[in-house]
Protein backbone atom coordinates (compact mmCIF):
# COMPACT_ATOMS: atom_id res chain seq x y z
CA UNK A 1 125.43 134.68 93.71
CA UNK A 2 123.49 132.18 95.74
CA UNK A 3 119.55 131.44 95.46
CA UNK A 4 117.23 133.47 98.11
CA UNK A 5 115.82 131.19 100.33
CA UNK A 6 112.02 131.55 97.98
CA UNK A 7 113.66 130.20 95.13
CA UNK A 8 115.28 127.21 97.20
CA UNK A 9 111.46 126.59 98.41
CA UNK A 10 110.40 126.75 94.93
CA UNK A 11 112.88 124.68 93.97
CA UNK A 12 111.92 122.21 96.43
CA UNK A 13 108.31 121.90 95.59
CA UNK A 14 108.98 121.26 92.26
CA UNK A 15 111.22 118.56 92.96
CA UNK A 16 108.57 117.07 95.27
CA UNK A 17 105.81 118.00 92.47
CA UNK A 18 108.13 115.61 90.59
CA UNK A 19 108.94 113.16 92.46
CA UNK A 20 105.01 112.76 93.42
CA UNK A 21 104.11 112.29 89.64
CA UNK A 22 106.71 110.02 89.29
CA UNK A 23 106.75 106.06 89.19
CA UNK A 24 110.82 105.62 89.02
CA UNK A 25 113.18 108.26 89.49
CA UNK A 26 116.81 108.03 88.00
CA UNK A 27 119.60 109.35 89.27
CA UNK A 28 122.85 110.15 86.46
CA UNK A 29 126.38 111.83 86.86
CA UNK A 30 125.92 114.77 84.48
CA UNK A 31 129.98 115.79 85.25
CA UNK A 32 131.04 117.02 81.76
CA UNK A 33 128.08 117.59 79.81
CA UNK A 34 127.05 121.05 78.08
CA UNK A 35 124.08 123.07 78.54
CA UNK A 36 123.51 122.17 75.10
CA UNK A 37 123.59 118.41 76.10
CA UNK A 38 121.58 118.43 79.18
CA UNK A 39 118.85 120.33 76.77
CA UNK A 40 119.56 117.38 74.40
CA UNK A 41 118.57 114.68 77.25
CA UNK A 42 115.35 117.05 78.58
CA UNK A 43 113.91 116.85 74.76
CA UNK A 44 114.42 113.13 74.27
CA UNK A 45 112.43 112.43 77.60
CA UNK A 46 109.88 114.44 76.96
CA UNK A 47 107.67 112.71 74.43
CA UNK A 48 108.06 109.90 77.10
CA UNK A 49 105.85 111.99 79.32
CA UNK A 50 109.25 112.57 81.80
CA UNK A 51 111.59 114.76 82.68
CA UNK A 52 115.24 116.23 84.01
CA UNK A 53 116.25 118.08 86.67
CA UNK A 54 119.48 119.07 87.96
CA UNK A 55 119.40 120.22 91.67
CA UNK A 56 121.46 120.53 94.78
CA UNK A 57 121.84 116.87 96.45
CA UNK A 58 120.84 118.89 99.81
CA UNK A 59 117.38 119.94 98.12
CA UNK A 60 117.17 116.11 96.49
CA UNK A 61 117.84 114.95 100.28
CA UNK A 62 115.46 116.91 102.13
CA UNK A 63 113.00 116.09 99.37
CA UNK A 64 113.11 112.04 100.14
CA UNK A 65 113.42 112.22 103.26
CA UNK A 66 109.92 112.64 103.69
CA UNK A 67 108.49 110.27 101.57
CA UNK A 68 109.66 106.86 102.23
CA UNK A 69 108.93 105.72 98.79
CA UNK A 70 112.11 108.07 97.94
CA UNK A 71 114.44 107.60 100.62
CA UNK A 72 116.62 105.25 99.53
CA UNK A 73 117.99 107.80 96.68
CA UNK A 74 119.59 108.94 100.23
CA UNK A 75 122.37 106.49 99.04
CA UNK A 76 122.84 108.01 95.79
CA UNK A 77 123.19 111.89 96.46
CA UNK A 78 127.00 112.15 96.33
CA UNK A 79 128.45 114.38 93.23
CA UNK A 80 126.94 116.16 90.55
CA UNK A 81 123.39 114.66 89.76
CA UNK A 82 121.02 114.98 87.20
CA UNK A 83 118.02 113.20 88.20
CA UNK A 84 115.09 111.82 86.05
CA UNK A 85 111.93 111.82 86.78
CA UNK A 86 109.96 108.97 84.65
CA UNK A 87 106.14 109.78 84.62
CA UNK A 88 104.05 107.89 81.92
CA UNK A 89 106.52 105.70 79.70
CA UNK A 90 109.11 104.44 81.66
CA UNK A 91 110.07 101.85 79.16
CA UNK A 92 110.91 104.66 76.86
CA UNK A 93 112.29 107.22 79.05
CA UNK A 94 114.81 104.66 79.77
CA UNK A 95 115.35 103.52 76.22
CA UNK A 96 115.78 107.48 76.10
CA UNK A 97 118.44 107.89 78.24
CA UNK A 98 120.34 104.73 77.04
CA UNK A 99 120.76 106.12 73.36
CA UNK A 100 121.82 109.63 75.39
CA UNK A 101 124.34 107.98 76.65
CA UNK A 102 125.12 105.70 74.17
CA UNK A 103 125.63 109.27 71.69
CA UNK A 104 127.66 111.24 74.81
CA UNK A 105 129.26 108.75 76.85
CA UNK A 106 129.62 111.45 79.27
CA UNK A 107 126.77 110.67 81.94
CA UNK A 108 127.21 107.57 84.53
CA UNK A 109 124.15 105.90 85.55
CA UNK A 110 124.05 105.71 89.55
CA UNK A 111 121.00 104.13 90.11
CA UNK A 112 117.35 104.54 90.41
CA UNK A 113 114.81 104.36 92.53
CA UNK A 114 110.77 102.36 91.98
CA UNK A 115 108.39 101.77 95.14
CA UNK A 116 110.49 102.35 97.51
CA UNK A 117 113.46 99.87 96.53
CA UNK A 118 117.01 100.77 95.22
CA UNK A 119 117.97 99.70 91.85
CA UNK A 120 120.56 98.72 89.94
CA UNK A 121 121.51 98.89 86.32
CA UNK A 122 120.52 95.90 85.13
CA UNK A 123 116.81 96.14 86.99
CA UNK A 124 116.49 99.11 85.81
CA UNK A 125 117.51 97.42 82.04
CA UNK A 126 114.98 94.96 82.87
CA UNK A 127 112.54 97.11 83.05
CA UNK A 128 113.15 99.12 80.32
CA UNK A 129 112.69 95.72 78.33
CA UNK A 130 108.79 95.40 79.67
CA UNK A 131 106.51 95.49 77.01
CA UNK A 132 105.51 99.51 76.62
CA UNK A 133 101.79 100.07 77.95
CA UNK A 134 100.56 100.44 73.86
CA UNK A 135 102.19 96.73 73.46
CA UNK A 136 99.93 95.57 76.83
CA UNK A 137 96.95 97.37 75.56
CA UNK A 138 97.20 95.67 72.13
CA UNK A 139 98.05 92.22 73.67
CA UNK A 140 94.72 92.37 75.60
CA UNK A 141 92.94 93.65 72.62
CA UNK A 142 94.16 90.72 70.96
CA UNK A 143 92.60 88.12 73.65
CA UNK A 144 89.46 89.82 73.42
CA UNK A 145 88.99 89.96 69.80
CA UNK A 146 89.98 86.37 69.88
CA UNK A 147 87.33 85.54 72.43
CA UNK A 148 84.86 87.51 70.66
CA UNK A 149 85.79 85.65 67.67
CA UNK A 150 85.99 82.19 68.70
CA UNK A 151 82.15 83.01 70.59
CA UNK A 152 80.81 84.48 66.99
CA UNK A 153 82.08 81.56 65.69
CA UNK A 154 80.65 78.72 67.69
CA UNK A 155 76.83 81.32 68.46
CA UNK A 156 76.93 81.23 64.29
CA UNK A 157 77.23 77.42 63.85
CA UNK A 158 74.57 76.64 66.38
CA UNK A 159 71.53 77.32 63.96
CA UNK A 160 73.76 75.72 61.03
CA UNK A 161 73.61 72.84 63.08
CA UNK A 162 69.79 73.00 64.58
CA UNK A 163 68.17 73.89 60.91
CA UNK A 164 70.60 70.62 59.86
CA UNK A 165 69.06 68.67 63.16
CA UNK A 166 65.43 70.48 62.13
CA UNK A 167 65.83 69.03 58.20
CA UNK A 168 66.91 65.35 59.29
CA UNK A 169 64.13 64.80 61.43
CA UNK A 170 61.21 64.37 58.50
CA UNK A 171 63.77 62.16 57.36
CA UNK A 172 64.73 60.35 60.20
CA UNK A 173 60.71 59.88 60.64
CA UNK A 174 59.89 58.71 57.21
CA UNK A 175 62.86 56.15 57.81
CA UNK A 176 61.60 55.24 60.76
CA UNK A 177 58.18 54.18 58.64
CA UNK A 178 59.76 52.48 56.34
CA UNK A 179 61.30 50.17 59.09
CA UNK A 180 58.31 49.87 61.28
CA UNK A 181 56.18 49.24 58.06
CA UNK A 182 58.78 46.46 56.50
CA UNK A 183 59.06 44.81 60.03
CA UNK A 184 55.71 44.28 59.68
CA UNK A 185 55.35 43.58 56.00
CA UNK A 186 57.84 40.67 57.29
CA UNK A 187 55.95 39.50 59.94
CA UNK A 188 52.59 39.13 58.07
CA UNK A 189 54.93 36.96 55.59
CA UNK A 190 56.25 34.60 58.23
């Protein structure tokens, strides 16, 4: 029995609900896998913050079409898709999927699709190899700190110094004396 025309436009706006959250979208072969597998794949991506859907490529095309940041997944709607839908951690949704398919070896990788430009599977690779946004966020922590440090360090040593320039001037002074006083000492002598 085929979907009522409400449950297409459902459909629809949840793939556009999707694809509007999204930063990359994937698109897989799912031919072969299990319910149970496809249920496997949905719980890995979801502490990643993403997700999968598998829909019609007609609903998928009508979907990008208007949004040009989406259209060329155009391309890629050809077969039975599963696409992916990577929201927060991209890095690890793709990490995800690799070890998914590394365990089924039952899903193709397509392509994806990021701003508006087709990728490939090495990009795509490339990008899963980014630093995550917890790695970035301690990496500028880091600087800071070390900044902050370095400043604590050289604010602290100015008094050091200025109570070490404050105790050499008596010093300096009373040497000073001594000169001025033995200069003359010598001069009353000559």
């Amino acid at each position: 029995m085929g979907k009522t025309k409400e449950q297409k436009q459902e459909m629809l706006a949840d793939i556009k609900q999707n694809l509007s959250e999204s930063q990359l979208a994937l698109v897989v072969d799912y031919h072969g896998l299990s319910v149970a597998e496809i249920t496997d794949l949905r719980r890995r991506l979801l502490p990643t913050g993403s997700c999968c859907s598998v829909a019609k490529n007609s609903l998928m095309g009508i979907a990008v079409k208007e949004d040009a940041n989406w259209q060329p997944m155009e391309q890629l709607l050809a077969g039975s898709n599963a696409f992916l839908f990577l929201k927060d951690d991209i890095g690890g949704a793709i990490k995800a999927y690799q070890e998914f398919q590394k365990t089924t070896k039952k899903t193709e990788f397509k392509g994806g699709v990021m701003e508006g430009r087709l990728l490939d599977q090495d990009q795509v690779k490339a990008i899963a190899d980014l630093p995550s946004k917890e790695e970035l966020l301690a990496q500028v922590a880091g600087a800071i700190n070390s900044i902050a440090t370095k400043l604590a360090v050289g604010l602290n040593a100015v008094p050091t110094q200025l109570a070490t320039g404050i105790n050499e001037v008596p010093a300096s002074v009373n040497r000073a004396i001594k000169a001025i006083s033995e200069k003359e000492q010598q001069g009353d002598g000559a």
